[in-house]
Protein backbone atom coordinates (compact mmCIF):
# COMPACT_ATOMS: atom_id res chain seq x y z
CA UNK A 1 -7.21 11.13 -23.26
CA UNK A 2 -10.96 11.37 -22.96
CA UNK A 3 -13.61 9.09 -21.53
CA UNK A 4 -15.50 7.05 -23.91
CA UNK A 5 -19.28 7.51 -22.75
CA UNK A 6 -21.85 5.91 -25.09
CA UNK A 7 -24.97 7.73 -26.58
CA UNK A 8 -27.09 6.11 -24.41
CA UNK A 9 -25.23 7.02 -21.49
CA UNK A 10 -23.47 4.61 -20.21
CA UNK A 11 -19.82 4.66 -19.62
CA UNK A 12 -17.85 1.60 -19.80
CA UNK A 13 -14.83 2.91 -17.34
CA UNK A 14 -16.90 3.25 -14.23
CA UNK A 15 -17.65 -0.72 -14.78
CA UNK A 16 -14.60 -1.63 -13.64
CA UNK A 17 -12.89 -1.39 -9.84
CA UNK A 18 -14.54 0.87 -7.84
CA UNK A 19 -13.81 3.91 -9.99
CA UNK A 20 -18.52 4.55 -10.59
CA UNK A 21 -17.95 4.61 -6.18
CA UNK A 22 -15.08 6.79 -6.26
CA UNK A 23 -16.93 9.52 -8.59
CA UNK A 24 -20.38 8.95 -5.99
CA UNK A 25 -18.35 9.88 -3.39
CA UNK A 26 -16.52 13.04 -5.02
CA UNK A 27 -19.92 13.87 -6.19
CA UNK A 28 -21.30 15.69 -3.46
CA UNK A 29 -18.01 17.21 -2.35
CA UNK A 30 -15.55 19.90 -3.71
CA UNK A 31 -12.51 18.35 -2.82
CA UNK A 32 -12.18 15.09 -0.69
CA UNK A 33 -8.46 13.66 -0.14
CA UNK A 34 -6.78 10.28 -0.52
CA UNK A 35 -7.07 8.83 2.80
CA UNK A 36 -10.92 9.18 2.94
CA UNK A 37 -11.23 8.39 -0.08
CA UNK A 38 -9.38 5.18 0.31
CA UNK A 39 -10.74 4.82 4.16
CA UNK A 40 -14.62 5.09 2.86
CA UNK A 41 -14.13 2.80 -0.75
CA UNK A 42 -12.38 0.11 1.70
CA UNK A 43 -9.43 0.07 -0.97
CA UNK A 44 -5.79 -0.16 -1.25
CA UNK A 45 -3.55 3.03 -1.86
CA UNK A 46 -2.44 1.08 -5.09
CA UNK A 47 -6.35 0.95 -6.00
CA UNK A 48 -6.98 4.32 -5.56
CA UNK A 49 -3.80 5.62 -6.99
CA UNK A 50 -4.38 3.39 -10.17
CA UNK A 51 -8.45 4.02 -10.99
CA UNK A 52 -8.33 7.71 -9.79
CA UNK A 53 -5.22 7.68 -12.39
CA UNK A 54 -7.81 6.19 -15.10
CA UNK A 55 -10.22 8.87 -14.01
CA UNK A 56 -7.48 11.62 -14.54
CA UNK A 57 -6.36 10.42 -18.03
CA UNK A 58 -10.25 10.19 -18.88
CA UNK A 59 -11.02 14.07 -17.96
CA UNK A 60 -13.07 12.92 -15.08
CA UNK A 61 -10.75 13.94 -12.19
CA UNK A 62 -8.99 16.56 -11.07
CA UNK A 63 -6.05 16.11 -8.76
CA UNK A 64 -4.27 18.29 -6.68
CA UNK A 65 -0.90 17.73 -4.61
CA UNK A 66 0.33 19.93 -1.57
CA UNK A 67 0.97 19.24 1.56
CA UNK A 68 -0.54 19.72 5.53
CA UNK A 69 2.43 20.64 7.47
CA UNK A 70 5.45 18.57 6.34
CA UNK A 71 3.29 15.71 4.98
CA UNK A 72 2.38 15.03 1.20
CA UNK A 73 -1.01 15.03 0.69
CA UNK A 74 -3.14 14.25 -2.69
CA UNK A 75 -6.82 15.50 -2.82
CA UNK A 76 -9.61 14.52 -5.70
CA UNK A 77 -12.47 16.51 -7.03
CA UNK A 78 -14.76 15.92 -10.26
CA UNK A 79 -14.66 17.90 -13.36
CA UNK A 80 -17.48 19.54 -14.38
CA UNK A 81 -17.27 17.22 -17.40
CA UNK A 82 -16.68 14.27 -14.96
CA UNK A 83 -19.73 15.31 -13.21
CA UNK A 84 -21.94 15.61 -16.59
CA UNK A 85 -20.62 11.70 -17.51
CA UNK A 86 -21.26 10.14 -14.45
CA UNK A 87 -24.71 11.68 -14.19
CA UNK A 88 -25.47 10.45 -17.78
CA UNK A 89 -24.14 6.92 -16.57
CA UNK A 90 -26.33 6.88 -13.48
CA UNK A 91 -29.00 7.66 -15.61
CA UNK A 92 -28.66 5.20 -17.86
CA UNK A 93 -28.34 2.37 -14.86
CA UNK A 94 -31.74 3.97 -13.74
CA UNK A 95 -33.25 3.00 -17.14
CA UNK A 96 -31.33 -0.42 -17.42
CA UNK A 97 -32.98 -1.26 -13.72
CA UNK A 98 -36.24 0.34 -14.90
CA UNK A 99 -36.08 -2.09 -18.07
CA UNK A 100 -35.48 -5.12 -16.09
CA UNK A 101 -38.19 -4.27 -12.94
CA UNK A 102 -40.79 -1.89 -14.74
CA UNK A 103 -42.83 -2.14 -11.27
């Protein structure tokens, strides 16, 4: 399954939960795991598990499992294509705020 970005940019599936904060986060980083993730979003493990899922399924995510030692651990990083879509949807906010406060 593939995200369904508009023309003009926007991107309806960062609208809902805090999947547009998740991406801002990942972002910046290369690969960031599930407890910061969680810990800076101020979520629930279900949240995250669930919209990082939608993210996944959408081509905007990549996930990796392993483990530190004897404990599971899940780590998130944008695809490039996840990257290119949430940039376009940023943009487009820019232009919607522009629109409504031209000063």
């Amino acid at each position: 399954m593939t995200g369904h970005a508009q023309a003009d940019g926007r991107e309806p599936i960062f609208e809902t939960g805090p999947r547009l904060a998740l991406c801002a986060l990942l972002q910046g980083a290369e690969w960031v795991d599930f407890a910061t993730a969680r810990d800076m979003l101020g979520v629930s493990d279900s949240a995250i598990s669930k919209h990082s899922r939608t993210l996944e399924e959408a081509g905007y995510l990549e996930v990796r499992k392993g483990s530190v030692g004897r404990k599971p651990r899940t780590w998130f990083q944008l695809t490039p294509h996840g990257r290119d879509v949430l940039r376009a949807h940023l943009d487009w906010l820019a232009k919607l705020r522009h629109a409504l406060d031209p000063n």
